[in-house]
Each structure stands twice: as structure tokens, then as C-alpha cells.
N, C-alpha and C. Protein backbone atom coordinates (compact mmCIF):
# COMPACT_ATOMS: atom_id res chain seq x y z
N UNK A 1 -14.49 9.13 -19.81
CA UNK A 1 -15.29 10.09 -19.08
C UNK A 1 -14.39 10.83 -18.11
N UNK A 2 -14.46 12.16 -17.99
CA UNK A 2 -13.51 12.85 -17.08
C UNK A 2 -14.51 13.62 -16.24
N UNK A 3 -13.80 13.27 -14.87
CA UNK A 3 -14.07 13.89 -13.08
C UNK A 3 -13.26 14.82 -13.46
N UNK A 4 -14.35 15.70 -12.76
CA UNK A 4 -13.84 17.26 -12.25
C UNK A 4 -13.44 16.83 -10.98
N UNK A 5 -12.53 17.59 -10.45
CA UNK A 5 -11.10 17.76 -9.68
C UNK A 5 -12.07 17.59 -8.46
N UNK A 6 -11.74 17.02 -7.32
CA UNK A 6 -12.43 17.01 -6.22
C UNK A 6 -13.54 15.47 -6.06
N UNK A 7 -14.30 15.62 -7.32
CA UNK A 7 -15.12 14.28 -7.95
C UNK A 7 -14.96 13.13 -7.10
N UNK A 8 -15.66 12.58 -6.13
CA UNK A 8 -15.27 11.10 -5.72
C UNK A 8 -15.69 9.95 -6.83
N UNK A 9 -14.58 9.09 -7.12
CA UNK A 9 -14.88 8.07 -7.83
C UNK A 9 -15.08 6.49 -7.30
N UNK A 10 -15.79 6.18 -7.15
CA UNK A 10 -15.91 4.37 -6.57
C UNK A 10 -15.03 3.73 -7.00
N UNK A 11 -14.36 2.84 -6.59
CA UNK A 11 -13.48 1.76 -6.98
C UNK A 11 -14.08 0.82 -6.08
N UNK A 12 -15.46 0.37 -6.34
CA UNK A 12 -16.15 -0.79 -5.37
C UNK A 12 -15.42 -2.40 -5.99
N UNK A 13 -15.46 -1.87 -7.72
CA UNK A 13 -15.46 -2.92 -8.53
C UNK A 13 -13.89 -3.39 -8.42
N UNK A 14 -12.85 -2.60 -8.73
CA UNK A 14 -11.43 -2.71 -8.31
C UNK A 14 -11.43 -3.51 -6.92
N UNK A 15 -11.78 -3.11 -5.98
CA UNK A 15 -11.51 -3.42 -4.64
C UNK A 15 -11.64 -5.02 -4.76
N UNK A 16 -13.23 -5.27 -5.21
CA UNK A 16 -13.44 -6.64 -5.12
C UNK A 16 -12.66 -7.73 -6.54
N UNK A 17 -12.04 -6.81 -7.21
CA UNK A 17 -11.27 -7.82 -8.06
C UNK A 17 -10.03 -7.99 -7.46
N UNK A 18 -9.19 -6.95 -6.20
CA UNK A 18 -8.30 -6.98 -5.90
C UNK A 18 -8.64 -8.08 -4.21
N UNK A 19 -9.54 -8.08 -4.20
CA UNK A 19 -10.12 -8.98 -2.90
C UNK A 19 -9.74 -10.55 -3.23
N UNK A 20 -10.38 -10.52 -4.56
CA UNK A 20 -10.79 -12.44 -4.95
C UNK A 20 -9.41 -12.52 -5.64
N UNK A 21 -8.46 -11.92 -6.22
CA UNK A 21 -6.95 -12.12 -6.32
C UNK A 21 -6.19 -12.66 -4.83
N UNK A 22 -6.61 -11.64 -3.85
CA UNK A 22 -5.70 -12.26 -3.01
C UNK A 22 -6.69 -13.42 -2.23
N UNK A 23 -7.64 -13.31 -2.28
CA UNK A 23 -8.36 -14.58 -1.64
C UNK A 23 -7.99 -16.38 -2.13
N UNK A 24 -7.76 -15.82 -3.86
CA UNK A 24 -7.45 -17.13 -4.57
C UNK A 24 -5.95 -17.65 -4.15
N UNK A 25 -4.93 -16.19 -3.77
CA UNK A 25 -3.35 -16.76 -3.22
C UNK A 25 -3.31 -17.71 -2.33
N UNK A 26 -4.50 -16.60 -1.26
CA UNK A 26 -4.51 -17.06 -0.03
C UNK A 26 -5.08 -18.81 0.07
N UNK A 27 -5.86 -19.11 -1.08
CA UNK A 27 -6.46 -20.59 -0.77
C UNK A 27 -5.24 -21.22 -1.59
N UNK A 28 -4.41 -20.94 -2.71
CA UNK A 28 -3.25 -21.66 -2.88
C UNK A 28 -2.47 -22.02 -1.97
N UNK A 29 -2.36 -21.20 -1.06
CA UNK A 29 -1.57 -20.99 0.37
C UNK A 29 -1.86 -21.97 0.93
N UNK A 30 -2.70 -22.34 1.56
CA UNK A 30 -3.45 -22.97 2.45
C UNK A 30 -3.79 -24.47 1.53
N UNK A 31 -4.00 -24.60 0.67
CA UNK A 31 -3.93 -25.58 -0.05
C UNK A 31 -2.41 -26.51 -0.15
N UNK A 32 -1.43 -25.68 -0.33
CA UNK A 32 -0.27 -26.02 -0.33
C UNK A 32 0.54 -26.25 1.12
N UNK A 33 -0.19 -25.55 1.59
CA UNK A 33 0.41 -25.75 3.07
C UNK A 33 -0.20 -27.27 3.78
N UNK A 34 -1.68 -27.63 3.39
CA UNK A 34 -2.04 -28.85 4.04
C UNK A 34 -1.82 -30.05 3.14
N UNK A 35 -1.77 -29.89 2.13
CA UNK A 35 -1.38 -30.99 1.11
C UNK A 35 0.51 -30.97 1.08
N UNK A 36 1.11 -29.98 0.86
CA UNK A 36 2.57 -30.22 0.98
C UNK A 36 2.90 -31.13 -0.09
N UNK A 37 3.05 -31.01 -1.01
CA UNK A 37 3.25 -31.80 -2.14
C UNK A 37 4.88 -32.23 -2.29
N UNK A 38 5.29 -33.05 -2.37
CA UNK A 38 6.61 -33.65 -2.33
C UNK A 38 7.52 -33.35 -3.07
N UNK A 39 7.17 -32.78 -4.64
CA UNK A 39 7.85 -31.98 -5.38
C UNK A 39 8.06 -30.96 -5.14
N UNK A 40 7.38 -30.31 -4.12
CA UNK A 40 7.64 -28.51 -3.59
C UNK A 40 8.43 -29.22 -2.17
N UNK A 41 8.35 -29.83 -1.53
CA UNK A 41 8.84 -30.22 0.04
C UNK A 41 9.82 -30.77 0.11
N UNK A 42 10.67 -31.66 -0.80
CA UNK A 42 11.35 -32.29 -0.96
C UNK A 42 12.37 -31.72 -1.58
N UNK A 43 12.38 -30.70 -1.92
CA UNK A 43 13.56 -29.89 -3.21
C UNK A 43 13.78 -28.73 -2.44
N UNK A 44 15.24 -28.58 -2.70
CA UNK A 44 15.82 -27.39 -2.11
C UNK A 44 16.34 -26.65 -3.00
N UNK A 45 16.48 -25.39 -2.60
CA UNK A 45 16.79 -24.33 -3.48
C UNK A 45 17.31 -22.88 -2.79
N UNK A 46 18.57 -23.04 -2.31
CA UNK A 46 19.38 -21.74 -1.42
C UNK A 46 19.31 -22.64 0.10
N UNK A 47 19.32 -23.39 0.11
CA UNK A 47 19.10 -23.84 1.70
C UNK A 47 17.59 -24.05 1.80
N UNK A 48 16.93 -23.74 1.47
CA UNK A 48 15.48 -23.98 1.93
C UNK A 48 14.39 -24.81 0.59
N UNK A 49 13.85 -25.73 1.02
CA UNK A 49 12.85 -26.14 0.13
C UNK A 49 11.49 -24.99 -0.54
N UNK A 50 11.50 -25.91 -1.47
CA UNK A 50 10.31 -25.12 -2.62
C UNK A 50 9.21 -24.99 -2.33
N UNK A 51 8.87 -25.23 -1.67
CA UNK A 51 7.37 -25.20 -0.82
C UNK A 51 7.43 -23.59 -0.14
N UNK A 52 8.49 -23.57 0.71
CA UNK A 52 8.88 -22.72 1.15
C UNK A 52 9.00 -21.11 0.61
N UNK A 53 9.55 -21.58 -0.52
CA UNK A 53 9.81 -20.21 -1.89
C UNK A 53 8.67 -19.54 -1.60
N UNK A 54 7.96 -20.96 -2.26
CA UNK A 54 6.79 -20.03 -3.38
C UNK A 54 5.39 -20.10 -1.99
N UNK A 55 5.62 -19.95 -0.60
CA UNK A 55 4.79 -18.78 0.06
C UNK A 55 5.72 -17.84 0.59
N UNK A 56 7.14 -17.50 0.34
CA UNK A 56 7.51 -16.42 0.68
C UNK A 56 7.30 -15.57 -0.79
N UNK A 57 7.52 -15.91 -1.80
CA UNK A 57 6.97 -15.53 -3.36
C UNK A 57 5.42 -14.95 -3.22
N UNK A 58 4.66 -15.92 -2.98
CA UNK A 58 3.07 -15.58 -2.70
C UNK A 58 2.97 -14.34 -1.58
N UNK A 59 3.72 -14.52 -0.66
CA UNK A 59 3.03 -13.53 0.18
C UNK A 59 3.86 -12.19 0.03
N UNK A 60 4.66 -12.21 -0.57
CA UNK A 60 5.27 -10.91 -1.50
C UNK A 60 3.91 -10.35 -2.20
N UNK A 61 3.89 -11.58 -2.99
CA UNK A 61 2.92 -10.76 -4.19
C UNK A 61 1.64 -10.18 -3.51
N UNK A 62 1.40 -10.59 -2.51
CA UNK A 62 0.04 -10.29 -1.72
C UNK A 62 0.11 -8.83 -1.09
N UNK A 63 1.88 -9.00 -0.39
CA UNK A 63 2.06 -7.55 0.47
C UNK A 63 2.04 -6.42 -0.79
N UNK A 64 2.48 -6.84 -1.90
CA UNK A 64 2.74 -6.06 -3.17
C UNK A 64 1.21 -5.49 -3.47
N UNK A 65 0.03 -6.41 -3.96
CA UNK A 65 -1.10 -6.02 -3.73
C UNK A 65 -1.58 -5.23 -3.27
N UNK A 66 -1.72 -5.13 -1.59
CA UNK A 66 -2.25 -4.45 -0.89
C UNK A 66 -1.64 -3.36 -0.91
N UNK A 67 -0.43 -3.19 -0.96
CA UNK A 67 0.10 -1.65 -0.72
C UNK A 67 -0.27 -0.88 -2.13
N UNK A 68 -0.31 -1.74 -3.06
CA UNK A 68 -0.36 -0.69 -4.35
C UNK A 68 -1.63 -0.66 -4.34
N UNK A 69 -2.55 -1.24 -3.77
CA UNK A 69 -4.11 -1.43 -4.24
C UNK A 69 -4.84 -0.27 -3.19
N UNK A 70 -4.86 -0.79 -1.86
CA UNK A 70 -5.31 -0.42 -0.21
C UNK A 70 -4.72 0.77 -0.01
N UNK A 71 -3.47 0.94 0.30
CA UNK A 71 -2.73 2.08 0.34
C UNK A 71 -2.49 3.41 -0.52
N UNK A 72 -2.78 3.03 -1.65
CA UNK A 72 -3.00 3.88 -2.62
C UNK A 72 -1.59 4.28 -3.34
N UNK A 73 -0.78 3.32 -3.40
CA UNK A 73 0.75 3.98 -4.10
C UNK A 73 0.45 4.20 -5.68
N UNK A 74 -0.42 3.07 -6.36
CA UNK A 74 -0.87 3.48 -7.86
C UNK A 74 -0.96 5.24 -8.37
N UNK A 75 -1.19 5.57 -7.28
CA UNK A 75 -1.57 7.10 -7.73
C UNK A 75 -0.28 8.02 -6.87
N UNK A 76 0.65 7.59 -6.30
CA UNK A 76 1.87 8.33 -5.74
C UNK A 76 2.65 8.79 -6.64
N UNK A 77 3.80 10.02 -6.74
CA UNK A 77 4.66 10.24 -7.37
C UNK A 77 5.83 8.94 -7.40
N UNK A 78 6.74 8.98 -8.88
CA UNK A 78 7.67 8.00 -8.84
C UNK A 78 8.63 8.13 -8.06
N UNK A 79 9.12 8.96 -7.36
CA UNK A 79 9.49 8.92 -5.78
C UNK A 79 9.41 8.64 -4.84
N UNK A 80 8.20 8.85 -4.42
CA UNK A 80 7.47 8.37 -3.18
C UNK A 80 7.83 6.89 -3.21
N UNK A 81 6.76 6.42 -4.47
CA UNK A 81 6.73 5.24 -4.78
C UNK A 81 7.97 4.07 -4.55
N UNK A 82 9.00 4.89 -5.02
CA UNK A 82 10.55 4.52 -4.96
C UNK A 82 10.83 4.44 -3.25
N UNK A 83 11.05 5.21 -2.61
CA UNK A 83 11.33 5.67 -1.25
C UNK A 83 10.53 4.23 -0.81
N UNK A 84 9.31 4.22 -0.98
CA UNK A 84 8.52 2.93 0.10
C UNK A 84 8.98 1.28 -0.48
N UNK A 85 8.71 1.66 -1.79
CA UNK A 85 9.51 0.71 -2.28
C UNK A 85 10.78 -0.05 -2.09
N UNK A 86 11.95 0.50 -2.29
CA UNK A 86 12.62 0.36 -1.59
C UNK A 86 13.59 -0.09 -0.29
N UNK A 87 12.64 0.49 0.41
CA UNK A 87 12.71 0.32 1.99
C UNK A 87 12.00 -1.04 1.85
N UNK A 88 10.96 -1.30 1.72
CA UNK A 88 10.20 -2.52 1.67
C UNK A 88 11.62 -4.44 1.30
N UNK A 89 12.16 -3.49 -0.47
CA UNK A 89 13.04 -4.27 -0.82
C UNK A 89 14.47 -4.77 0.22
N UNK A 90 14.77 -3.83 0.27
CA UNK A 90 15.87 -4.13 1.70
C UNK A 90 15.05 -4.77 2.51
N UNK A 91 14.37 -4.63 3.47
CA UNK A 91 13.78 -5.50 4.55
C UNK A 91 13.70 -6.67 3.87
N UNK A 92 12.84 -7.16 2.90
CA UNK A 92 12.51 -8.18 2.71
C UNK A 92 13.77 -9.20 2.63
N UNK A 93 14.62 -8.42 1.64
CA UNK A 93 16.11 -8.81 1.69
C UNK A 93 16.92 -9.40 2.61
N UNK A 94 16.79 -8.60 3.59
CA UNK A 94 17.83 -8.99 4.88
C UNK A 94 16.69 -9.68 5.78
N UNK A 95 15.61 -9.67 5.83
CA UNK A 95 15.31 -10.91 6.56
C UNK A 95 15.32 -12.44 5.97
N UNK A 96 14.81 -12.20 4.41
CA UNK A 96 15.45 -13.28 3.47
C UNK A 96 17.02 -14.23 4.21
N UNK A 97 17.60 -13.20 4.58
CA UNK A 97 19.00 -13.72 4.23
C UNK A 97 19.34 -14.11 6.12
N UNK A 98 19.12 -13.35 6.79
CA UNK A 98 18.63 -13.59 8.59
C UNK A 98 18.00 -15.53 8.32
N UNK A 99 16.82 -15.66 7.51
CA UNK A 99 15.91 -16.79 7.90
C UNK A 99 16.95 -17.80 6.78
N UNK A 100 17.53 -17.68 6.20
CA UNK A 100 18.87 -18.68 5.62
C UNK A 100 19.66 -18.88 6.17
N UNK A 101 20.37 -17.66 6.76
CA UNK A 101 21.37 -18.06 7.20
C UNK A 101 20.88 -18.46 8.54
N UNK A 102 20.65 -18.15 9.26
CA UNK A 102 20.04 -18.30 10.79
C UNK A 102 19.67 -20.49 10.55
N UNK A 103 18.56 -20.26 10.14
CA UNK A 103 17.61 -21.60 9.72
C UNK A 103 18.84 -23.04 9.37
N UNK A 104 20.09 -22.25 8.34
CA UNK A 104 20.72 -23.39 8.02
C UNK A 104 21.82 -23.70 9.27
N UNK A 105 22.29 -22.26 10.27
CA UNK A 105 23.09 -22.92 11.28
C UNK A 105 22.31 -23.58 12.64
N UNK A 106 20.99 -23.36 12.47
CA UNK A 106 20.19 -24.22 13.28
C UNK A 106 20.38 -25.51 13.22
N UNK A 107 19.63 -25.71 11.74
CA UNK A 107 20.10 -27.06 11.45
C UNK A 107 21.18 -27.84 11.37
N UNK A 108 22.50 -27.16 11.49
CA UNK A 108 23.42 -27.97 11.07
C UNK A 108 24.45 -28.32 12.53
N UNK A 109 23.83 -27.46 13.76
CA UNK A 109 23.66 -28.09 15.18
C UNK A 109 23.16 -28.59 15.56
N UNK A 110 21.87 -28.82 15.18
CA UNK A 110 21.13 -30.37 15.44
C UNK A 110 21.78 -31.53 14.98
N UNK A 111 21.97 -31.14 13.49
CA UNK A 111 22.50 -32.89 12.96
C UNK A 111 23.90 -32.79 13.13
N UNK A 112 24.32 -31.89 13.68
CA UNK A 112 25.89 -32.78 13.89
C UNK A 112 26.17 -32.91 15.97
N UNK A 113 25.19 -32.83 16.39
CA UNK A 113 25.46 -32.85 17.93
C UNK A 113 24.33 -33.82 18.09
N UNK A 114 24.76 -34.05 19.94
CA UNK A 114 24.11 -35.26 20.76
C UNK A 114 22.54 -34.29 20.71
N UNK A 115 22.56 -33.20 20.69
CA UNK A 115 20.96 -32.32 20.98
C UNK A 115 20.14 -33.32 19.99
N UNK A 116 18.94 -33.83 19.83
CA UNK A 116 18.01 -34.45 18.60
C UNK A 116 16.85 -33.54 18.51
N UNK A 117 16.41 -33.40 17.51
CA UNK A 117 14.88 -32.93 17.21
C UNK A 117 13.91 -33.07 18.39
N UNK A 118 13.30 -32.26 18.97
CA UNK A 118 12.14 -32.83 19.73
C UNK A 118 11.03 -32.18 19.73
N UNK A 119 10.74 -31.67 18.12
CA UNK A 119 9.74 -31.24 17.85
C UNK A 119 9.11 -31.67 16.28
């Protein structure tokens, strides 16, 4: 069926399939976060355990969601798209690499000095 130019179209139905997608992350999230399962908590992978990954993984896919869903990039030129994109990828990148590297020389002044955990 084709809208004439101007035409508002509902996306009530989209919205709420793009709602209960991230609602279901979000209870994996939260599921995984209070249960902590020993096979994700216990395993490391770049310096940081697997638990860890897969809600920086999840909440990618979530920020990914919303911007293409909420924001409306689905319908942007492949430029635009690129440009936000992009920018997005770097950030995520270098804070990626900030919360590794940062996180592992934290840790590795705790366990080798008189300072102990006190949290």
C-alpha cells in the first residue's frame, strides 16, 4: 500500500515490538546481574570476566536499538547514518579500552601493596 508524501503512518505496532525486545534484554540483565552465574563470573576474557562482556554486549545492542528505532536513523541517508555511527564506534571503543586498562591497573595495586580491599 503506498502513502502519499506528507501521509502520517503509525508505527504503534513497531514501537511495541521494539519495547518488549529491549524489555526482554533488560530482564536478562537483571537476571544475570542477581543470579551471577559462575560460568559468566568466574571466566575472563581481555582482563575482565564474562559476565561483564555480555552486559557491555547487551547494552550495546540496546543503545543500537534505540537509536535506530527512537531516533529514527532507519530512514537517514548512508552518511548520516555513517557520521553517527561512527562517532558512537570510537567512543564506545576508547572507553572499552579506558575501563581495561584503568580497571586492570587498579587491580594490580591492590594485590600487590599493603592497601587491601575494603569494599
Amino acid at each position: 500500500m503506498a502513502h502519499a508524501h506528507g501521509e502520517h503512518v503509525s508505527n504503534t505496532k513497531r514501537i511495541w515490538q521494539v519495547f518488549g525486545i529491549l524489555s526482554v534484554v533488560t530482564i536478562v540483565e537483571v537476571y544475570l546481574g542477581i543470579l551471577r552465574p559462575d560460568f559468566l563470573y568466574m571466566n575472563n576474557f581481555i582482563s575482565m570476566n564474562l559476565l561483564n562482556w555480555v552486559f557491555i554486549i547487551l547494552t550495546l545492542y540496546k543503545a543500537y536499538k534505540i537509536t535506530w528505532v527512537f531516533m529514527h536513523m532507519e530512514g537517514e541517508t548512508a552518511s548520516m547514518r555513517w557520521a553517527v555511527v561512527s562517532t558512537v564506534i570510537f567512543l564506545a571503543l576508547y572507553l572499552l579500552f579506558i575501563l581495561l586498562v584503568e580497571a586492570d591497573y587498579i587491580f594490580e595495586v591492590f594485590k600487590n601493596s599493603t592497601i587491601k580491599w575494603n569494599f
